[in-house]
N, C-alpha and C. Protein backbone atom coordinates (compact mmCIF):
# COMPACT_ATOMS: atom_id res chain seq x y z
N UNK A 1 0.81 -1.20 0.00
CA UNK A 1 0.00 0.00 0.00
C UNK A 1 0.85 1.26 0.00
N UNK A 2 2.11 1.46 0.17
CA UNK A 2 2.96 2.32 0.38
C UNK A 2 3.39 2.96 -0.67
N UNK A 3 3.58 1.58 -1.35
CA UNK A 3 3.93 1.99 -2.90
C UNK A 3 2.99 2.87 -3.54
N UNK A 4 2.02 2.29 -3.59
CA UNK A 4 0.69 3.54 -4.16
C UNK A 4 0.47 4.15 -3.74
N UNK A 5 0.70 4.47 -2.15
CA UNK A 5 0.20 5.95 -1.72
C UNK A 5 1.68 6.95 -2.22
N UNK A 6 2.85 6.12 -2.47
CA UNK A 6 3.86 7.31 -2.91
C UNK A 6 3.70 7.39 -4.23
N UNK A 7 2.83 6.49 -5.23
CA UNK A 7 2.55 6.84 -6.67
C UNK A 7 0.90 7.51 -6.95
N UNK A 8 -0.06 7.99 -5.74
CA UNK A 8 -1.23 8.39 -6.16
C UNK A 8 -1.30 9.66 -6.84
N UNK A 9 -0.41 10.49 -6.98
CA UNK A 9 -0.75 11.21 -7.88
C UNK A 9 -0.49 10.84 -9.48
N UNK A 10 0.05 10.26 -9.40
CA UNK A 10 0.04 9.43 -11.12
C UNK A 10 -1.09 8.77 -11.28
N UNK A 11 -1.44 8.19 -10.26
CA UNK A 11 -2.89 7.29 -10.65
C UNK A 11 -3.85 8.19 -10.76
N UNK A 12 -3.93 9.42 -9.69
CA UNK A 12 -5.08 10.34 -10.17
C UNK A 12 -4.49 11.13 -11.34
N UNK A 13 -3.81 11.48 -11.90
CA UNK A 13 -3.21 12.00 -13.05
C UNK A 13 -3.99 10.57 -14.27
N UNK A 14 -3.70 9.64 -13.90
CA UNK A 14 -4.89 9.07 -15.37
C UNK A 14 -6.40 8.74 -14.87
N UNK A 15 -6.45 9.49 -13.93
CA UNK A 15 -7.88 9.97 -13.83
C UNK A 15 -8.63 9.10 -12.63
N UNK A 16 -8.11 7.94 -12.28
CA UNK A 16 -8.26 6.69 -11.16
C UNK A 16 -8.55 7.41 -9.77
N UNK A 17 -9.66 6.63 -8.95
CA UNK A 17 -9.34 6.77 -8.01
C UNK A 17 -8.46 5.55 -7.10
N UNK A 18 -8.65 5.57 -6.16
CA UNK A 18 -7.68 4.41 -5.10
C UNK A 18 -8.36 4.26 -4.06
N UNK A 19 -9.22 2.87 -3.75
CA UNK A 19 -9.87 2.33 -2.19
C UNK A 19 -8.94 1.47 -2.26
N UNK A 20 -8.89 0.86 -1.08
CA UNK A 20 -8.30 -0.54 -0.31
C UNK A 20 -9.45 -0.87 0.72
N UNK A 21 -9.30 -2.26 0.83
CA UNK A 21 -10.53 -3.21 1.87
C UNK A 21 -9.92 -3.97 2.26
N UNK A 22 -10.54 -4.53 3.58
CA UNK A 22 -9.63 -5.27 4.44
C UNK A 22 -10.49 -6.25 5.48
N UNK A 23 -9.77 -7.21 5.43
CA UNK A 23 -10.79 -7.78 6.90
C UNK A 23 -10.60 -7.36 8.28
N UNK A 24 -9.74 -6.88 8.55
CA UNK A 24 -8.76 -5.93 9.61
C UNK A 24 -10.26 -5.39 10.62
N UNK A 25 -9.98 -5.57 11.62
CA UNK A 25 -10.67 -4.68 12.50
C UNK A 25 -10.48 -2.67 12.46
N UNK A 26 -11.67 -1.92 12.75
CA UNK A 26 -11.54 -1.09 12.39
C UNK A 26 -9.91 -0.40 13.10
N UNK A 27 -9.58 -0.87 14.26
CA UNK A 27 -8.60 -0.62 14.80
C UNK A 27 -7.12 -0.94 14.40
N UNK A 28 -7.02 -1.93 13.69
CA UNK A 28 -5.88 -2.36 12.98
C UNK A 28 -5.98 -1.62 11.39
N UNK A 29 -7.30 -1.41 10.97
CA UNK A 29 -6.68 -1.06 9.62
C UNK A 29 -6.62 1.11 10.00
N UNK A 30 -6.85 1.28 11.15
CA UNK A 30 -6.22 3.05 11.39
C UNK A 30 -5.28 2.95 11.53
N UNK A 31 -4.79 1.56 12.42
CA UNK A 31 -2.83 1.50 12.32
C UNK A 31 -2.36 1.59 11.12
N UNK A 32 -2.73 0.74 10.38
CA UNK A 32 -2.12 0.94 9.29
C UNK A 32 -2.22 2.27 8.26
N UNK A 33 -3.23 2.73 8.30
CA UNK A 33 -3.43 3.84 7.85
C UNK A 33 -2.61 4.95 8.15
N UNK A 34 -2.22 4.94 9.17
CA UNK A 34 -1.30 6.32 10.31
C UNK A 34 -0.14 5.40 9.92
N UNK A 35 0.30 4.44 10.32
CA UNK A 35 2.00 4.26 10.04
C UNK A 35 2.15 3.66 8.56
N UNK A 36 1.21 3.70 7.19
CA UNK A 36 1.82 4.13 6.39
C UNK A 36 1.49 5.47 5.79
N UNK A 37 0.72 6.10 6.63
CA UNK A 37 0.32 7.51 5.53
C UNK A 37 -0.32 7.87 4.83
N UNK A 38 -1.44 6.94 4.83
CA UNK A 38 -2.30 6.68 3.13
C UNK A 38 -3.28 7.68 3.46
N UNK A 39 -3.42 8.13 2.42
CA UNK A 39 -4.46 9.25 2.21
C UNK A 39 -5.35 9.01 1.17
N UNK A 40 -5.80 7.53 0.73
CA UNK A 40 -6.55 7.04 0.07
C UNK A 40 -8.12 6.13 1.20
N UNK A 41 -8.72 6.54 0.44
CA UNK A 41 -9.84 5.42 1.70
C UNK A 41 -9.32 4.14 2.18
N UNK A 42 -9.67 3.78 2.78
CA UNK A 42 -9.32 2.16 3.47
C UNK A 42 -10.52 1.54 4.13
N UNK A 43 -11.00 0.63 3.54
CA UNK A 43 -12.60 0.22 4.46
C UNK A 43 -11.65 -1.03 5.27
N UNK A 44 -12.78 -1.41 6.05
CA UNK A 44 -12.23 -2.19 7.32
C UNK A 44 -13.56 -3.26 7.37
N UNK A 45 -13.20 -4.43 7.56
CA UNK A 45 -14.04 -5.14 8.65
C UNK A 45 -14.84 -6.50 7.12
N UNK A 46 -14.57 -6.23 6.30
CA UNK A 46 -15.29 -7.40 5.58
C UNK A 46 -15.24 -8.72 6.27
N UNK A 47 -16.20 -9.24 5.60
CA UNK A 47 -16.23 -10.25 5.67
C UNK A 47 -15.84 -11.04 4.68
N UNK A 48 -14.43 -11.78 5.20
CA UNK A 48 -13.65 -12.70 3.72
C UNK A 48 -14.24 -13.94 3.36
N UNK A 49 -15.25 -14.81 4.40
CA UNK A 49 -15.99 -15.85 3.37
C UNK A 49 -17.02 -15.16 2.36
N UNK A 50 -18.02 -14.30 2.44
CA UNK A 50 -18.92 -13.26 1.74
C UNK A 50 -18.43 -12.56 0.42
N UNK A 51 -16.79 -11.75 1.08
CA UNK A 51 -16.40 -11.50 -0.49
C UNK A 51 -15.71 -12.30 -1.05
N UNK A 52 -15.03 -13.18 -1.04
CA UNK A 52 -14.72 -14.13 -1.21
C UNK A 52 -15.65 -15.02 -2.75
N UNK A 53 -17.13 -15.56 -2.14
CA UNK A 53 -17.61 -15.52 -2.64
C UNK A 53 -18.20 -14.84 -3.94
N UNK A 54 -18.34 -13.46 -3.63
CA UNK A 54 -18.65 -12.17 -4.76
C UNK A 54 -17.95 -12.17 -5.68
N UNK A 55 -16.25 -12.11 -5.48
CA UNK A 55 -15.76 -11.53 -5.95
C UNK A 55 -14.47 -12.82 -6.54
N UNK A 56 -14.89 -14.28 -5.76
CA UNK A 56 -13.72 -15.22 -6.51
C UNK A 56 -12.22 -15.24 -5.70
N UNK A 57 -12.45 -14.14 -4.77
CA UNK A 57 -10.91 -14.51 -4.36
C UNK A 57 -10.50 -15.32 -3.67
N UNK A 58 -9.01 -15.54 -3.48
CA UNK A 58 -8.52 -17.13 -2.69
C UNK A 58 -8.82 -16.77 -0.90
N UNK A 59 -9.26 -17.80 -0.28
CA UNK A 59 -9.08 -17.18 1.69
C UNK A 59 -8.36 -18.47 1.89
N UNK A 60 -8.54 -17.99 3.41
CA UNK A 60 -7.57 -18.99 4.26
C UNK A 60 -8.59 -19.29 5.08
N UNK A 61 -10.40 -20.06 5.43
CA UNK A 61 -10.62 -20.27 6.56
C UNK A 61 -9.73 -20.07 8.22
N UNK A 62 -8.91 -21.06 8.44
CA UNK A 62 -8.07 -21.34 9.08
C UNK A 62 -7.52 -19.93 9.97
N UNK A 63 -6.97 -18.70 9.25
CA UNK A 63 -6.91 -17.25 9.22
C UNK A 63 -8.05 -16.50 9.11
N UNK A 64 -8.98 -16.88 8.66
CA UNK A 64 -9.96 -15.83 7.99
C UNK A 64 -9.43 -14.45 7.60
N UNK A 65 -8.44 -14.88 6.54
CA UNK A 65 -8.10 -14.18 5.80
C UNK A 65 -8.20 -14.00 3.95
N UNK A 66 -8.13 -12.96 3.93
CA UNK A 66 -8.79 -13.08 1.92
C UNK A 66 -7.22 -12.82 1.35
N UNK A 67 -6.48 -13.69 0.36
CA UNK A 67 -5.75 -13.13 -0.47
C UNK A 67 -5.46 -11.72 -0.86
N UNK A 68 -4.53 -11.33 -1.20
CA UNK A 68 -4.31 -9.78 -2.06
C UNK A 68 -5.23 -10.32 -3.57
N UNK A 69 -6.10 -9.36 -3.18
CA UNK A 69 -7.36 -9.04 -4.39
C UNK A 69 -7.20 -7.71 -5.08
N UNK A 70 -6.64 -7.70 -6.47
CA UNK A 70 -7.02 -6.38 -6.67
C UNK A 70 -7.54 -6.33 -8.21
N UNK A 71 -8.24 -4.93 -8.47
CA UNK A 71 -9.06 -4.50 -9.21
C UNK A 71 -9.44 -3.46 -9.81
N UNK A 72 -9.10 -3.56 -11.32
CA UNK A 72 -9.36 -1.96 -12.22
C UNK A 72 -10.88 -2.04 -12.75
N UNK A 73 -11.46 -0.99 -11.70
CA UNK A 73 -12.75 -0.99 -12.65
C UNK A 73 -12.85 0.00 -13.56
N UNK A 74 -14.03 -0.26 -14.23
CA UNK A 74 -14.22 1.27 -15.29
C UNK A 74 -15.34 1.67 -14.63
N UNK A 75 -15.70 3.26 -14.79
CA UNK A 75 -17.03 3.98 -14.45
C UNK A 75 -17.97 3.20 -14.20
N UNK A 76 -18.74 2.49 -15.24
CA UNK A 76 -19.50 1.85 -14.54
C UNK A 76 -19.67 0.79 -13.98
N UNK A 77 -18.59 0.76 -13.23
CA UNK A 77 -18.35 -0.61 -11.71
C UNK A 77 -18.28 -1.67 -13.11
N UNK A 78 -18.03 -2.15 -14.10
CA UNK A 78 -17.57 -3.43 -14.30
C UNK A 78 -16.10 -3.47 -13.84
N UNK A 79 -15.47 -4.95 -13.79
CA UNK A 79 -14.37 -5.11 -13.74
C UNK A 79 -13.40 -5.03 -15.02
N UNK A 80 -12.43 -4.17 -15.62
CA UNK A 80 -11.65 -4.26 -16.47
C UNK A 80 -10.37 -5.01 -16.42
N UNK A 81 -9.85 -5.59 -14.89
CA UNK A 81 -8.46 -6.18 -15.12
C UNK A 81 -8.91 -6.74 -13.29
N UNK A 82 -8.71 -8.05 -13.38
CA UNK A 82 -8.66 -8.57 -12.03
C UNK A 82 -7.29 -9.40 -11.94
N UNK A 83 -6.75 -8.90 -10.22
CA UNK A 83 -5.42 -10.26 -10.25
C UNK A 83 -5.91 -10.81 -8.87
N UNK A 84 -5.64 -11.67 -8.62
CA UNK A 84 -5.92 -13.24 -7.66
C UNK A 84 -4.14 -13.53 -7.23
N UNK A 85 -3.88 -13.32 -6.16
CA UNK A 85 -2.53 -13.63 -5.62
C UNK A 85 -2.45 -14.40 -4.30
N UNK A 86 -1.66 -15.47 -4.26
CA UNK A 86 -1.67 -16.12 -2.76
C UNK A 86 -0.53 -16.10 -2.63
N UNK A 87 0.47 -15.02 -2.55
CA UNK A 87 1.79 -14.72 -2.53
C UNK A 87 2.31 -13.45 -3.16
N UNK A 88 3.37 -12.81 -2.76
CA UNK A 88 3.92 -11.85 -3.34
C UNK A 88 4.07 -11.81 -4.15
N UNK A 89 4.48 -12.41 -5.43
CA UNK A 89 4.73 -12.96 -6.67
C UNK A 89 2.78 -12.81 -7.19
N UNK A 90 3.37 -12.04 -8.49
CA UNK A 90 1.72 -11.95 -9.34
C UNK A 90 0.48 -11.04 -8.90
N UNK A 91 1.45 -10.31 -7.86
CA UNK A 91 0.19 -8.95 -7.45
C UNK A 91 0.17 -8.31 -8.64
N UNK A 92 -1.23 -7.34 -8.47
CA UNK A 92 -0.70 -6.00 -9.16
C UNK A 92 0.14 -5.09 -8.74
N UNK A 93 0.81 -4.24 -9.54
CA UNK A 93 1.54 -3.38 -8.95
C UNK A 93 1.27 -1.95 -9.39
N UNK A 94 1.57 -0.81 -8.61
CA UNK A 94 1.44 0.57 -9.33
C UNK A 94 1.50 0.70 -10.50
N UNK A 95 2.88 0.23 -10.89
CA UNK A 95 3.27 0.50 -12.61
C UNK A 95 2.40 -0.40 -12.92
N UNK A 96 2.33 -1.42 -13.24
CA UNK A 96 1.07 -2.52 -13.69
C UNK A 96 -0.47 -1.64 -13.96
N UNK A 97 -1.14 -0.87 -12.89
CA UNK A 97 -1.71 0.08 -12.80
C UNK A 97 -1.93 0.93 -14.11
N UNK A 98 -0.93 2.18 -13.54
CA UNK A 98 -0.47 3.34 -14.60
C UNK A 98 -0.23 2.93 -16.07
N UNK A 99 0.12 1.48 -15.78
CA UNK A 99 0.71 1.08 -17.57
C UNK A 99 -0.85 0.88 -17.75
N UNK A 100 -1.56 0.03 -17.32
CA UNK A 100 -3.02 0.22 -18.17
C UNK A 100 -3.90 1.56 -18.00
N UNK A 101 -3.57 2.15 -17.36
CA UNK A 101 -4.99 3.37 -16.61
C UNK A 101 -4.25 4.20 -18.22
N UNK A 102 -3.16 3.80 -18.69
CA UNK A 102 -2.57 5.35 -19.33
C UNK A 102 -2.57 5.41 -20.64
């Protein structure tokens, strides 16, 4: 998330906005919010079997945790580019981003 909050003005420069979601309690995802800086929204508190479901991504019962999910939509909320990651390897990344938004 660091990375994009030090590249959001390029992303709003091709016109994008930037949420992040989380299963995080509302209290863990303000930590994170304050010790990295983000000045992009951050929702808190999903539920990862629910989106999970919606949206296809990988969880961890066990954790009740959801994979790194991410997602370029266009205006009208379809999805234009989805990635599915259960590891560091094969996220999206900023540039990944900017190279399509541009």
């Amino acid at each position: 998330m660091a990375d994009y909050q030090s590249r959001l003005g390029e992303l709003e420069a091709c016109n994008a906005r930037l949420i992040a979601a989380s299963v995080d309690s509302e209290e863990d995802a303000q930590s994170l919010v304050e010790m990295l800086g983000l000045t992009f929204s951050v929702g808190y508190g999903l539920d990862f079997m629910d989106f999970a479901q919606k949206t296809g991504a990988f969880y961890e019962v066990r954790r009740s945790i959801i994979h790194a999910t991410s997602f370029i939509l266009r205006r009208d909320g379809t999805v234009a580019h989805a990635v599915y990651a259960t590891g560091p390897i094969g996220r999206l990344t900023v540039d990944d981003c900017i190279r399509m938004l541009g």
